[in-house]
Protein backbone atom coordinates (compact mmCIF):
# COMPACT_ATOMS: atom_id res chain seq x y z
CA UNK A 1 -27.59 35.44 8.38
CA UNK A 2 -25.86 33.86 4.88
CA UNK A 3 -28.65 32.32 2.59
CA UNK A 4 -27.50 28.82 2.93
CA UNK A 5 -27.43 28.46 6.35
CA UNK A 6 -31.16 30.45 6.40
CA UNK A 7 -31.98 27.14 3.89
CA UNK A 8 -30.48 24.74 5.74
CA UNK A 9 -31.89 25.94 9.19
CA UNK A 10 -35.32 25.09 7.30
CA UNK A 11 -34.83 22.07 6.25
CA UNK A 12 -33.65 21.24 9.56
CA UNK A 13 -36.57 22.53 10.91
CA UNK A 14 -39.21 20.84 8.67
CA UNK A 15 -37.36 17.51 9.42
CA UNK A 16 -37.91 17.84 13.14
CA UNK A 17 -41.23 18.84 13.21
CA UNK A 18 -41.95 15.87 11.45
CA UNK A 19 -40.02 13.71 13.05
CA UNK A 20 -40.96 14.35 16.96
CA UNK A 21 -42.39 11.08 17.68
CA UNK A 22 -39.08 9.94 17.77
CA UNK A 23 -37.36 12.29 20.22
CA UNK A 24 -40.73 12.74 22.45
CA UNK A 25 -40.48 9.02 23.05
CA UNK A 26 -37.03 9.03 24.52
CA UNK A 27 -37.65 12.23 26.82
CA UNK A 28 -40.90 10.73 28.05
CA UNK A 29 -38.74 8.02 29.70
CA UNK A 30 -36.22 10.09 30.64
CA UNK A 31 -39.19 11.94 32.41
CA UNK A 32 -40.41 9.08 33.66
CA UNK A 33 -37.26 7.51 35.30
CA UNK A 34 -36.42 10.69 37.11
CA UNK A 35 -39.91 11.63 38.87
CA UNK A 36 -41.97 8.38 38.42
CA UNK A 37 -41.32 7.17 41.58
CA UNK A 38 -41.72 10.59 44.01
CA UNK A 39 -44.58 11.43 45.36
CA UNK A 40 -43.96 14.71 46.51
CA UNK A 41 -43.89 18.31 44.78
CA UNK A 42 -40.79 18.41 46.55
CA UNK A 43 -38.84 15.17 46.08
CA UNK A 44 -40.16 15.69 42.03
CA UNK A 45 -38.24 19.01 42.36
CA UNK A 46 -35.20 17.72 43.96
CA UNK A 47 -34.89 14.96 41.44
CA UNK A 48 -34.98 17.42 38.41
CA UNK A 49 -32.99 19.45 39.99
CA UNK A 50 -30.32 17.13 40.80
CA UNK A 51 -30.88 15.44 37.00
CA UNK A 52 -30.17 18.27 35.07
CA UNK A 53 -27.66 19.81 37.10
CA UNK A 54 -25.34 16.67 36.44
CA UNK A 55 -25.62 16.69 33.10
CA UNK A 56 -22.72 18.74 33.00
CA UNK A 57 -19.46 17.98 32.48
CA UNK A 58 -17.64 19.40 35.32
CA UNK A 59 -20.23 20.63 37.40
CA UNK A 60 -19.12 23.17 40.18
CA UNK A 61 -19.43 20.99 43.06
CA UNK A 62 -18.55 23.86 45.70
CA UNK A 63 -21.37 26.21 44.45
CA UNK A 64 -23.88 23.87 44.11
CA UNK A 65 -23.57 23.03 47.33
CA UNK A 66 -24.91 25.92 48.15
CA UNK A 67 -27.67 25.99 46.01
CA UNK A 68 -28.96 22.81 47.15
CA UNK A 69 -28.30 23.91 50.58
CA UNK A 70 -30.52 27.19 49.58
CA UNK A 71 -33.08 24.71 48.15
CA UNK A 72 -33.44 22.64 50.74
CA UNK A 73 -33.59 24.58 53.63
CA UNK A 74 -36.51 26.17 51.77
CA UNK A 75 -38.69 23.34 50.90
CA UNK A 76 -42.06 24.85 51.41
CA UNK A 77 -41.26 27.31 48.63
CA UNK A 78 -40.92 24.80 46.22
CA UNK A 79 -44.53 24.13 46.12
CA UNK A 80 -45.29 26.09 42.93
CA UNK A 81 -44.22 27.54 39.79
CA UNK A 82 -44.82 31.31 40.52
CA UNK A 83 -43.01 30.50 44.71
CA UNK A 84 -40.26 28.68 43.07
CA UNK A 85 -39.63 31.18 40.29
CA UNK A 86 -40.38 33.88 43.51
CA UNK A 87 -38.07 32.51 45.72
CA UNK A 88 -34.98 32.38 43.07
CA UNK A 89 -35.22 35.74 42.42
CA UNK A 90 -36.47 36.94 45.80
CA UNK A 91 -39.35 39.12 44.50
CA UNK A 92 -42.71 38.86 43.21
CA UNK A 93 -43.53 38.59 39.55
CA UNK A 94 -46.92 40.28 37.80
CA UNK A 95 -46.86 36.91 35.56
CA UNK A 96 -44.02 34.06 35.87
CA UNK A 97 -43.10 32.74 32.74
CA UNK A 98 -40.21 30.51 31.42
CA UNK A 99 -37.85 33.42 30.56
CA UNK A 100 -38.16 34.68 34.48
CA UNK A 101 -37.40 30.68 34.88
CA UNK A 102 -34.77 30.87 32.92
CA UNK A 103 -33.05 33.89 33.86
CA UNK A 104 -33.94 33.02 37.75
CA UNK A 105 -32.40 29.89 37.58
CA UNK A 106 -29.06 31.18 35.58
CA UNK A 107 -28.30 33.43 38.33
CA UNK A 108 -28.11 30.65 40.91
CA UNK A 109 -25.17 29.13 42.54
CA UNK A 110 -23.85 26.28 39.96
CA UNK A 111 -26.07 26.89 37.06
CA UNK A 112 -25.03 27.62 33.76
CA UNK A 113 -26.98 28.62 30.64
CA UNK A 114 -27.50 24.99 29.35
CA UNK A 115 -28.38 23.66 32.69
CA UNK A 116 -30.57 26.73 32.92
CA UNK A 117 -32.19 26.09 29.09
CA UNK A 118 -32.57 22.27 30.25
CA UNK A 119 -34.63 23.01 33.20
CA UNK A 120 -36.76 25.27 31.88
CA UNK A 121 -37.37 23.39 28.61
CA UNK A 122 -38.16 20.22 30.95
CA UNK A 123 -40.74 22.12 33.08
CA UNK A 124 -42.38 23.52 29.96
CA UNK A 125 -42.69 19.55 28.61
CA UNK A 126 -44.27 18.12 31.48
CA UNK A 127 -46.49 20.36 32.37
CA UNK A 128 -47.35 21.03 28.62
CA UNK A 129 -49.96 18.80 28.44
CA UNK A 130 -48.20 16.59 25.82
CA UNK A 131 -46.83 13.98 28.22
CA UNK A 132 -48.28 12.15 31.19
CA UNK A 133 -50.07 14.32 33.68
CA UNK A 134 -48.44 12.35 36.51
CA UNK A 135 -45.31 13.85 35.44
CA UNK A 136 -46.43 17.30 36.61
CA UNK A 137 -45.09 19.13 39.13
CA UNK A 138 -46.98 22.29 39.74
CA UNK A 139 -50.88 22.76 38.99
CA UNK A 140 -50.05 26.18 38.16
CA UNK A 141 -47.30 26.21 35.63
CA UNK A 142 -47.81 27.62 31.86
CA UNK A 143 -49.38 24.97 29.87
CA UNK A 144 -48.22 27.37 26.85
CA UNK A 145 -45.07 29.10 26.22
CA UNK A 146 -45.36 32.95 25.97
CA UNK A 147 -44.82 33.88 22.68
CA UNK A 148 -43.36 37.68 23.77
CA UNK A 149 -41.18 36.35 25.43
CA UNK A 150 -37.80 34.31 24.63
CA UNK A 151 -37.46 30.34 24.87
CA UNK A 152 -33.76 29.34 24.90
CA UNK A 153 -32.46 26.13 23.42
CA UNK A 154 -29.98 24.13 25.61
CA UNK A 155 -27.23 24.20 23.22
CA UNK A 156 -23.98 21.81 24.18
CA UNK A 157 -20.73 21.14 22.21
CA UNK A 158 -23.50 18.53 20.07
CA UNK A 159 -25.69 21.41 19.11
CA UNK A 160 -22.24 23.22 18.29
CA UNK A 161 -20.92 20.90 15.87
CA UNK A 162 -23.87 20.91 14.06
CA UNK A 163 -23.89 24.73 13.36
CA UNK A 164 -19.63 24.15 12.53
CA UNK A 165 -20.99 21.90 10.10
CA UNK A 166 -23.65 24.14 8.48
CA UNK A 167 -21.28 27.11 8.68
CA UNK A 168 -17.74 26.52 9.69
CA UNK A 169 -16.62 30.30 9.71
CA UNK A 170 -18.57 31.22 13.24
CA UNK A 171 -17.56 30.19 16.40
CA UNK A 172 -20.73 29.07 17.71
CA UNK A 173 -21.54 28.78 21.10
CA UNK A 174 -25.19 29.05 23.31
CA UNK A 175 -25.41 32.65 22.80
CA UNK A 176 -25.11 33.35 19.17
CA UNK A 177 -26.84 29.80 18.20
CA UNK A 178 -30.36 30.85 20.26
CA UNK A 179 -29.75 34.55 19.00
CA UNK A 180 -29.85 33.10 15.24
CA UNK A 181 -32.67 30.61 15.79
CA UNK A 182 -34.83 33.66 17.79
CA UNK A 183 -34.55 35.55 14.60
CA UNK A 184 -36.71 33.53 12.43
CA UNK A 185 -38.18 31.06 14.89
CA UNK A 186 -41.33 31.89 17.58
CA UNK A 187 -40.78 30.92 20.89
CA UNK A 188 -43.28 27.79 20.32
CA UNK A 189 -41.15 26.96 17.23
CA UNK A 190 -37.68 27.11 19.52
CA UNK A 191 -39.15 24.25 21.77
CA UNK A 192 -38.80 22.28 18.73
CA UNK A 193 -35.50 23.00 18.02
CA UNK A 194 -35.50 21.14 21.32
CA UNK A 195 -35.37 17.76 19.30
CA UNK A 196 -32.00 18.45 16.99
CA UNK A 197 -29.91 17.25 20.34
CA UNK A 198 -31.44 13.83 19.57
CA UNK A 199 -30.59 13.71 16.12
CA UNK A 200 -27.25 15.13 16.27
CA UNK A 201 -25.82 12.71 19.27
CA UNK A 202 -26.68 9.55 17.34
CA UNK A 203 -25.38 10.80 13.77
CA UNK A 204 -21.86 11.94 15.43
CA UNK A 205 -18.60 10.85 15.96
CA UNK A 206 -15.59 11.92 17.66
CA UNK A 207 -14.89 15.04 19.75
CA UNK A 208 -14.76 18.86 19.54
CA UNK A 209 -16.17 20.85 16.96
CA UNK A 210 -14.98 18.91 13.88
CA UNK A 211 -16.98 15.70 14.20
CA UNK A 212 -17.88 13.16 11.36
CA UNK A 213 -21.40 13.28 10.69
CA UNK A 214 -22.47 10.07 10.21
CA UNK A 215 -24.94 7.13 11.74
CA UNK A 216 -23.62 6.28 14.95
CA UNK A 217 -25.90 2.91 16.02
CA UNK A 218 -23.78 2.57 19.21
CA UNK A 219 -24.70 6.08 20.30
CA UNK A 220 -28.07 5.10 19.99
CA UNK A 221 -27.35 1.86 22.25
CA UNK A 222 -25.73 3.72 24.54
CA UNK A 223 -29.18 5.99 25.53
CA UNK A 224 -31.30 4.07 28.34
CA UNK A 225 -34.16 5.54 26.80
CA UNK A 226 -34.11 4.34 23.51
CA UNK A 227 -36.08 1.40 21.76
CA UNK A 228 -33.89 -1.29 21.41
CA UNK A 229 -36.31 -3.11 18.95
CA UNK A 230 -34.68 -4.06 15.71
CA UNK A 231 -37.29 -2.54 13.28
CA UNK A 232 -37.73 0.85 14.78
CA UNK A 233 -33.88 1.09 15.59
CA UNK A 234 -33.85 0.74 11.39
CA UNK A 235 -36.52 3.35 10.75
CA UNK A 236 -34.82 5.66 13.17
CA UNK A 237 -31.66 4.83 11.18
CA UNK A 238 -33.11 5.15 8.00
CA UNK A 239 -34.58 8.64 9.43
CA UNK A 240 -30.72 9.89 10.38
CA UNK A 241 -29.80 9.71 7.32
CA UNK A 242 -32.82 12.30 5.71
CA UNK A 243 -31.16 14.45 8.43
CA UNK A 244 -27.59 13.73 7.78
CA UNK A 245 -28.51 14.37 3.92
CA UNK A 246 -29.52 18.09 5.09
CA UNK A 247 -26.58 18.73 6.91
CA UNK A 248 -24.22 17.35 3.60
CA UNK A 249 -25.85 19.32 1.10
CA UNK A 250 -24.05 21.51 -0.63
CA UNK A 251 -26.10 25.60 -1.46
């Protein structure tokens, strides 16, 4: 990996595990506007499910029909994290972690590595122990992320133009972006890597990978989640910038 990018990866790095206040308060009512109101392990799986699957751009409509079909024909497996992880891949597991996740749920019908990264990395959060325990799901899912074993970062065409802009002679993509970060980063440290989707959507314009990089307040506006006061939409602002400063500089 080139020196500058290996410096600018750490700044980046340093300014989002300082800054996850920010990010953590959007996702936790994300969270909460997608399971809040189910009652059931089941209906709380459905939900995310459905949620993250549509989150892509041209999801394949025909396939995932026959996920869901899979799923919910099968609703009495979905009752905890070792059945569920069991049941996708349709044999037991010595210890289910979020790689088996993971891998189990990018070999289903309709799912694609981000989807598959999203899912996993959503699990992990509420059942982490760092957002509302009524957001759980299953009583026996990892509090902690294995640190032998690989955490994937849900990289889209955002998380893309980022790396373009650190180091436009790659063509990134999902695979070579999580193989760089795995490198130097712990599986603990990738979850926070997590957060630079937040910072990057609201500090871009434009499409594809050559995007201007600057404060976009009506991307911000544009996220449900966000808090619309006037004071912390100025810190947040004020905050973009210290990132969009790391991603200007100049080795």
């Amino acid at each position: 990996m080139k020196h500058s990018l290996t410096k600018s990866l750490d700044s980046l790095f340093k300014f989002l595990e300082k800054n996850r206040e920010f990010n953590h308060t959007v996702q936790t009512k994300s969270y909460y506007r997608f399971l809040s109101s189910y009652s059931s392990t089941q209906e709380k799986v459905y939900s995310l499910l459905h949620h993250i699957v549509n989150t892509q751009s041209r999801p394949n409509i025909n396939r995932l029909s026959d996920f869901f079909q899979k799923i919910y024909a099968n609703q009495h497996l979905l009752t905890g994290f070792r059945n569920f992880v069991e049941f996708l891949t349709e044999k037991e597991c010595e210890e289910c972690n979020y790689e088996l996740l993971f891998n189990a749920m990018l070999k289903q019908d309709g799912w694609g590595k981000k989807t598959s990264a999203l899912f996993t990395k959503t699990i992990y959060h509420i059942h982490s122990g760092s957002y509302d325990q009524s957001l759980r799901i299953w009583n026996d899912a990892p509090q902690k992320i294995d640190s032998s074993k690989k955490f994937f970062l849900p990289v889209d065409t955002v998380i893309e133009a980022i790396f373009y802009k650190l180091d436009s002679s790659e063509k990134w993509n999902f695979d070579n972006i999580n193989s760089v970060l795995q490198q130097s980063y712990s599986s603990e440290q990738m979850e926070i890597w997590d957060d630079l989707w937040f910072w990057g959507f609201i500090t871009q314009f434009g499409s594809g990978l050559q995007r201007e990089h600057i404060w976009n307040e009506q991307k911000y506006w544009a996220l449900l989640e966000t808090d619309k006061d006037k004071i912390v939409i100025e810190k947040i602002q004020s905050k973009s910038l210290e990132f969009l400063s790391i991603l200007n500089f100049k080795q």
